[in-house]
Protein backbone atom coordinates (compact mmCIF):
# COMPACT_ATOMS: atom_id res chain seq x y z
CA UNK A 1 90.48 68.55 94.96
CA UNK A 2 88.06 71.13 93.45
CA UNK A 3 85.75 70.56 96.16
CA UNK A 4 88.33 70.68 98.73
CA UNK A 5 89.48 74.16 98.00
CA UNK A 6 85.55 75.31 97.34
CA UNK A 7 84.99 73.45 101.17
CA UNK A 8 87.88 75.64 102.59
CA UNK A 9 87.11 79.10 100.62
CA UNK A 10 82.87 78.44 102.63
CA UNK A 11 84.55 77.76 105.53
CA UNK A 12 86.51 81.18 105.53
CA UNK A 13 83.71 82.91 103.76
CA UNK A 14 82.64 84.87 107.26
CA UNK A 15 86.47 86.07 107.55
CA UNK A 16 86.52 87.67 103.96
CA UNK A 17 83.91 90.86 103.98
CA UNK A 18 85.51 91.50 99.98
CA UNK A 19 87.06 89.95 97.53
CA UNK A 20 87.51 91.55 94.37
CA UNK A 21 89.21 91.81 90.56
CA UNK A 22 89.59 95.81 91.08
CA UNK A 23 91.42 95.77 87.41
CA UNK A 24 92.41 93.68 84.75
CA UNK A 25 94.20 94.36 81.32
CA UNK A 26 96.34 92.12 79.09
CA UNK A 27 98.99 93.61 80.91
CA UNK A 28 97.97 93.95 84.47
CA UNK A 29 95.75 93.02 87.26
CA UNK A 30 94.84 94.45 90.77
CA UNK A 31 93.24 92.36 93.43
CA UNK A 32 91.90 92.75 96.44
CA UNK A 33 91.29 90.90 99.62
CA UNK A 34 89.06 92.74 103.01
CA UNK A 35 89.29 89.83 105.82
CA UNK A 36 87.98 91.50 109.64
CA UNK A 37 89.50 88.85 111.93
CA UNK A 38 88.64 88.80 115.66
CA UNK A 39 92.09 89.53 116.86
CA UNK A 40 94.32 92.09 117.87
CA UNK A 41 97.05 93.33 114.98
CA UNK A 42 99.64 91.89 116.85
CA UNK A 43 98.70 88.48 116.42
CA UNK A 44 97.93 88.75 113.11
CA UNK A 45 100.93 90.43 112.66
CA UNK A 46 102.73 87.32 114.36
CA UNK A 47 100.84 84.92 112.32
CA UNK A 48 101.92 86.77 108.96
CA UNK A 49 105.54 86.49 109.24
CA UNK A 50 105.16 82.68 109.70
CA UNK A 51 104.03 81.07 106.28
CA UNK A 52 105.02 78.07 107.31
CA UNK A 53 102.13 77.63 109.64
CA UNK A 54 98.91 78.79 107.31
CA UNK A 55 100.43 78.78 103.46
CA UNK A 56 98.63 76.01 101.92
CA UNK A 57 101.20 73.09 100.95
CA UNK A 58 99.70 72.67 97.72
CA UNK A 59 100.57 76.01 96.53
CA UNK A 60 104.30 75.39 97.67
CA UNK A 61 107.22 73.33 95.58
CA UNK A 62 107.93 71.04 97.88
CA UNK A 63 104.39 70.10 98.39
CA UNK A 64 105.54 71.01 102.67
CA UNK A 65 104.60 74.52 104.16
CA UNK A 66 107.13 73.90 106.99
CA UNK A 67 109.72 74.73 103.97
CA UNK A 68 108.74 78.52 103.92
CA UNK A 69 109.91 80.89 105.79
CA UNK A 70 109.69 84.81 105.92
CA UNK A 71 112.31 87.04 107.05
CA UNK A 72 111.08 90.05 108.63
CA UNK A 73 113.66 92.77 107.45
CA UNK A 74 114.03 95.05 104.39
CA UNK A 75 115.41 92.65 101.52
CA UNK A 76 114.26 89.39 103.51
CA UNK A 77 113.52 86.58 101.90
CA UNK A 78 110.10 85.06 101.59
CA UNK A 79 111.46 81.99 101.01
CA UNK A 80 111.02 78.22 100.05
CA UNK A 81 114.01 75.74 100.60
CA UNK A 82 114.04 71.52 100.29
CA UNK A 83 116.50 68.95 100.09
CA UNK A 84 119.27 70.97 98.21
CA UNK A 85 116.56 73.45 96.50
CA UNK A 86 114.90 76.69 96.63
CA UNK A 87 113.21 79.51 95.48
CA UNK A 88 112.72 82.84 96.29
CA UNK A 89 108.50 83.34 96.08
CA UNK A 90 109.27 87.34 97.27
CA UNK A 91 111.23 89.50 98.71
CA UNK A 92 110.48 91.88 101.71
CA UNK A 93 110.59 95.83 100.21
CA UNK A 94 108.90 98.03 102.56
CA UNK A 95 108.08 96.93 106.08
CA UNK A 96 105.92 98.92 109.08
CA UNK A 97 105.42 95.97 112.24
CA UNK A 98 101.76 95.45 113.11
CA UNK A 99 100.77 97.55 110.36
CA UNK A 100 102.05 97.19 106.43
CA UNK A 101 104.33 94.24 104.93
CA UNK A 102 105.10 94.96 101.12
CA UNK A 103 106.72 91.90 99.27
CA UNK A 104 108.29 92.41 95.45
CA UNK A 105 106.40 88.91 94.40
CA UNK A 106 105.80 86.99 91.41
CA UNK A 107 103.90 83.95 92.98
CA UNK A 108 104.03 80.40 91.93
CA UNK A 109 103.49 80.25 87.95
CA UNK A 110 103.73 83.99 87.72
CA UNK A 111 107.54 83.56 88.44
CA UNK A 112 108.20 82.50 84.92
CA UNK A 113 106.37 85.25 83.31
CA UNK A 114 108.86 87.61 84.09
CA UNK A 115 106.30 89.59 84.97
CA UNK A 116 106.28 92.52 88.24
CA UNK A 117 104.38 91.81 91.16
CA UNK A 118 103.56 93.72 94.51
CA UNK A 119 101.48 92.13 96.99
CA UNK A 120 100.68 94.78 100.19
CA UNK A 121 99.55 93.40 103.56
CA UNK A 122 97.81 96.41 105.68
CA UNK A 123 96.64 95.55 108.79
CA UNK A 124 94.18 98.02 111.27
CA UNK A 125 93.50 97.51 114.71
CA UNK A 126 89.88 98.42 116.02
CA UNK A 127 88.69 97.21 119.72
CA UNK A 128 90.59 94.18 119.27
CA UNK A 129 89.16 93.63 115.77
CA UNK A 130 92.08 93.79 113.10
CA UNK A 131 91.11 94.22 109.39
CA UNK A 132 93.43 93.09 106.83
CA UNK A 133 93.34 93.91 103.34
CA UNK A 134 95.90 92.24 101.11
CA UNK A 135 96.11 93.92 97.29
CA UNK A 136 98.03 92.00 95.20
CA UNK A 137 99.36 94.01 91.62
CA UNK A 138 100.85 92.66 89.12
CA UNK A 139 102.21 93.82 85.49
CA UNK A 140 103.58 92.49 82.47
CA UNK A 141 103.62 92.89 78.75
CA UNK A 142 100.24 92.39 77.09
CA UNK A 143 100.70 89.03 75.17
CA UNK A 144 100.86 87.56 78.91
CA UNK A 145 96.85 88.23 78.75
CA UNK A 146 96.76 89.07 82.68
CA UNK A 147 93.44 89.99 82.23
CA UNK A 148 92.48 86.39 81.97
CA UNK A 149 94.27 84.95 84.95
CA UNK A 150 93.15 87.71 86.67
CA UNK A 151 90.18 85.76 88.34
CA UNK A 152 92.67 82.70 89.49
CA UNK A 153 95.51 84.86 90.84
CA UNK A 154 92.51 86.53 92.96
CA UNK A 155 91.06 83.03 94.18
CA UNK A 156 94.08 81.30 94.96
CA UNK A 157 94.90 84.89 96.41
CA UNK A 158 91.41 84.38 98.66
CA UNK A 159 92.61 81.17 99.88
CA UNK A 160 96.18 82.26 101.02
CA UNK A 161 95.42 84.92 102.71
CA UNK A 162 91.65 83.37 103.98
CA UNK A 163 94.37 80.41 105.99
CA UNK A 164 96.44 83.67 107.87
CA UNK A 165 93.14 85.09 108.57
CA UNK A 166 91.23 82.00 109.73
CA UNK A 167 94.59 81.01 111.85
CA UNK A 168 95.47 84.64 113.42
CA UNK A 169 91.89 84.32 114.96
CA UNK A 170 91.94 80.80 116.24
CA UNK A 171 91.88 81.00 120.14
């Protein structure tokens, strides 16, 4: 499995131009994600607002990324729902088509926490070029020691956003 994911993060290595831990206290984290991707914001845009076609199953609840889905409106739900379940992983706050999505999110294990998490997805347009950083901010109280899963939340943060980058540029 280990390999797997370290296979997939090479393969998306020359989409990501930086990937960074910009803070990290026992009560809060900042990451960042720079991917250039060789396609026009729209696309990416497009790809964005459909999880269920580059979210990585295994960091889902059903195990099935075709049980996400992401509605595009102020208070939509980024949203997982199987056989008579379902969770809410965010929920749409600010939102600026082709350029900005803002989710409230608390992401997989960080749910529990009852913890505060933003994630921002800014996309630029240049000559058909789109770069798209993601920042993803989080805050809690300090016995949740964010500081030390500062460096996970960042690569599994890598490999989310690495699968909407690699499949917005696909031909």
């Amino acid at each position: 499995m280990r390999q797997a994911i370290f296979a997939g993060a090479l393969a998306l290595a020359p989409l990501c131009t930086h990937a960074e831990v910009k803070s990290a206290t026992p009560e809060s984290m900042l990451t960042e994600h720079r991917f250039t991707i060789a396609a026009p914001a729209t696309r990416v845009w497009e790809t964005l607002l459909h999880p269920e076609r580059w979210w990585p199953a295994d960091h889902t609840w059903s195990g099935k990324r075709e049980n996400l889905s992401l509605d595009a409106s102020v208070g939509g739900c980024f949203c997982e729902r199987w056989d008579g379940n379902g969770v809410e992983h965010g929920r749409v706050v600010m939102l600026m088509p082709g350029k900005l999505l803002r989710l409230d999110a608390a992401l997989g294990p960080l749910q529990e926490l009852a913890i505060s998490g933003v994630i921002n997805v800014a996309l630029e347009e240049k000559e058909g070029t789109t770069t798209m950083v993601v920042t993803h901010r989080v805050s809690g109280d300090a016995t949740h020691k964010l500081d030390g899963l500062a460096p996970i939340v960042d690569q599994v943060n890598g490999l989310q956003f690495g699968n909407l980058a690699a499949e917005a540029a696909k031909p």
